[in-house]
Protein backbone atom coordinates (compact mmCIF):
# COMPACT_ATOMS: atom_id res chain seq x y z
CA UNK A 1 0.00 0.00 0.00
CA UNK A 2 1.07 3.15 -0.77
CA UNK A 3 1.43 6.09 1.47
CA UNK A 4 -0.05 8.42 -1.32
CA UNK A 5 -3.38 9.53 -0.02
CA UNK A 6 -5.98 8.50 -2.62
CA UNK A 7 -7.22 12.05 -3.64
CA UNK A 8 -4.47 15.23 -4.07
CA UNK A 9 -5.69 17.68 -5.34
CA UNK A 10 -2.93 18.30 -7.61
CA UNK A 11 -3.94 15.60 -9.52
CA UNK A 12 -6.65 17.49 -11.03
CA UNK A 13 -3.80 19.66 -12.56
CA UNK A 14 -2.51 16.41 -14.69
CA UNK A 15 -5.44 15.26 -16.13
CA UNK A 16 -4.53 15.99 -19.78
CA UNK A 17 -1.86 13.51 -18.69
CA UNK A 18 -4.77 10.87 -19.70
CA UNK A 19 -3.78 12.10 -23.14
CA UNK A 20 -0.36 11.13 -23.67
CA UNK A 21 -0.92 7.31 -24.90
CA UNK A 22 -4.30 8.06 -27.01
CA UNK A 23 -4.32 12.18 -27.96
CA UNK A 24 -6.63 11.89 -30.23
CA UNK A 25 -9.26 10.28 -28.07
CA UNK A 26 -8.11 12.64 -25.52
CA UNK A 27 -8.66 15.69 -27.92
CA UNK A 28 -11.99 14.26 -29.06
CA UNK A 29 -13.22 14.18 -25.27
CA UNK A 30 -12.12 17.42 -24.33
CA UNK A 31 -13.58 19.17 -27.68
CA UNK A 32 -16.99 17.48 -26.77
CA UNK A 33 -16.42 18.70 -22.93
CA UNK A 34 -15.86 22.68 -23.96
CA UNK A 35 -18.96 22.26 -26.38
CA UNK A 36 -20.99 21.04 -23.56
CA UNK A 37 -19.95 23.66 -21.13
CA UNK A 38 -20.20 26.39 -23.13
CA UNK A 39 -22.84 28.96 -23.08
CA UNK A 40 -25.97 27.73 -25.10
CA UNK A 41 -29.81 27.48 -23.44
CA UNK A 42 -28.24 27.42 -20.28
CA UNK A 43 -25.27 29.78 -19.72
CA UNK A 44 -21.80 28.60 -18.50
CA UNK A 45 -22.41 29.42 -14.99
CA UNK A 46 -25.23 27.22 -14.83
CA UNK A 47 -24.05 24.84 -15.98
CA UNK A 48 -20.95 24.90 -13.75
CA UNK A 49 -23.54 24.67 -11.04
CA UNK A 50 -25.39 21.82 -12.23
CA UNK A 51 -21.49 20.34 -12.66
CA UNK A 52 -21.23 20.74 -9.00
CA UNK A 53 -24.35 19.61 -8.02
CA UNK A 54 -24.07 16.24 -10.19
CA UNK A 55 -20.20 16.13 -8.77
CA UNK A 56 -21.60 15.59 -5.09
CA UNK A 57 -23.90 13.45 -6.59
CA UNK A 58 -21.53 10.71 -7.73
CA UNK A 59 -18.73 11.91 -5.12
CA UNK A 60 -16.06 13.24 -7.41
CA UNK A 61 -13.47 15.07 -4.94
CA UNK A 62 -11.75 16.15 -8.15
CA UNK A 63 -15.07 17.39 -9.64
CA UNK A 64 -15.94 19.19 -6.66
CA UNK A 65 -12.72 21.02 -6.46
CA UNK A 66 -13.27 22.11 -9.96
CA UNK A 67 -16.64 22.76 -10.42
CA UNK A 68 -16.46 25.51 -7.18
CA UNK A 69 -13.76 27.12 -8.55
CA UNK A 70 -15.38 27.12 -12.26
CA UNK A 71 -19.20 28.48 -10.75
CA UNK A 72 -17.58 30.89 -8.59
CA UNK A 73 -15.21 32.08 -11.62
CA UNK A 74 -18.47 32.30 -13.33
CA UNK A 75 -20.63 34.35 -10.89
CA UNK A 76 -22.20 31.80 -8.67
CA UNK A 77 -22.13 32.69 -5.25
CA UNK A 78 -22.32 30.63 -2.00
CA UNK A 79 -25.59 30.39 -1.30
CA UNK A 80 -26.05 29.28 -5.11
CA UNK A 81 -23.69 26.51 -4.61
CA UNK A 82 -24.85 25.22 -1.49
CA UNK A 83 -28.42 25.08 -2.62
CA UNK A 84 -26.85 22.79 -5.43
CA UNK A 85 -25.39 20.57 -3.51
CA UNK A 86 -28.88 20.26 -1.53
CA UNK A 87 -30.43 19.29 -4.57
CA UNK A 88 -27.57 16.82 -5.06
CA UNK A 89 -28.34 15.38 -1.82
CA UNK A 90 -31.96 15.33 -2.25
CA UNK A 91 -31.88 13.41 -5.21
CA UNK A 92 -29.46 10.62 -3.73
CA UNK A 93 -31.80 10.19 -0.69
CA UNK A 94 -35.00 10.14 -2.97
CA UNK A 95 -32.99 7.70 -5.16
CA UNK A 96 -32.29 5.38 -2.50
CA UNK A 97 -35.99 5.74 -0.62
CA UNK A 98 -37.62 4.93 -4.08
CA UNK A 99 -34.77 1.54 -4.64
CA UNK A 100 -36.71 0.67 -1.45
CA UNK A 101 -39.58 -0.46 -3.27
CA UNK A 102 -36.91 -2.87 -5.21
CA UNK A 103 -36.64 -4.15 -1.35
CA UNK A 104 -40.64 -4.68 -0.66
CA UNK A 105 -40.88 -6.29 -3.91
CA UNK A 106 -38.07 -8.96 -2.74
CA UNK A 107 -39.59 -9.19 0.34
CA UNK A 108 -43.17 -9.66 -0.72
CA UNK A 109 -42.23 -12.17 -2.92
CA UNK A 110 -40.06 -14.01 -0.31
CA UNK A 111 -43.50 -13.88 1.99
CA UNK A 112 -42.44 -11.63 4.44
């Protein structure tokens, strides 16, 4: 095991690394990525937002880090991102209450 902690946040600062064995999948990827957060029916900033809020979502340290910095950049504000990240959070528990039916369905059909 190594003594490198699993997330540094540097890392996020060498992700074009990913590039250096396949560059043009690499360049394909990051093309589509600055077309999808660009300005368009929703501006950048939201969309930085909704970045964040979807980063809690599936727990993306290096997401997190970068979508802050990108939605403040942007004009977001703290009580903007926070509210995200409540939505984030709302979602997960609703997704995980409504799974629960998967549960009772098991369980009926077990006889319980």
């Amino acid at each position: 095991m190594s003594d490198r902690p699993y997330y540094c946040a540097h890392d996020l600062t060498r992700f074009a690394e990913m590039g250096e064995n396949v560059p043009e999948l690499t360049r394909k990827f990051f093309d589509w990525y600055g077309a999808v957060f660009a300005d368009g029916a929703l501006s950048a900033r939201e969309k930085a937002v909704i970045g964040l809020a979807v980063a809690h979502a599936i727990q993306c340290p290096y997401c997190i880090d970068a979508y802050t910095s990108g939605a403040l950049e942007k004009g977001a504000d703290l009580d903007q991102l926070t509210e995200a990240v409540h939505v984030a959070a709302a979602i997960r528990g609703g997704a995980s209450l409504v799974h629960g039916v998967q549960m009772r369905t098991v369980a009926t059909k077990i006889g319980m």
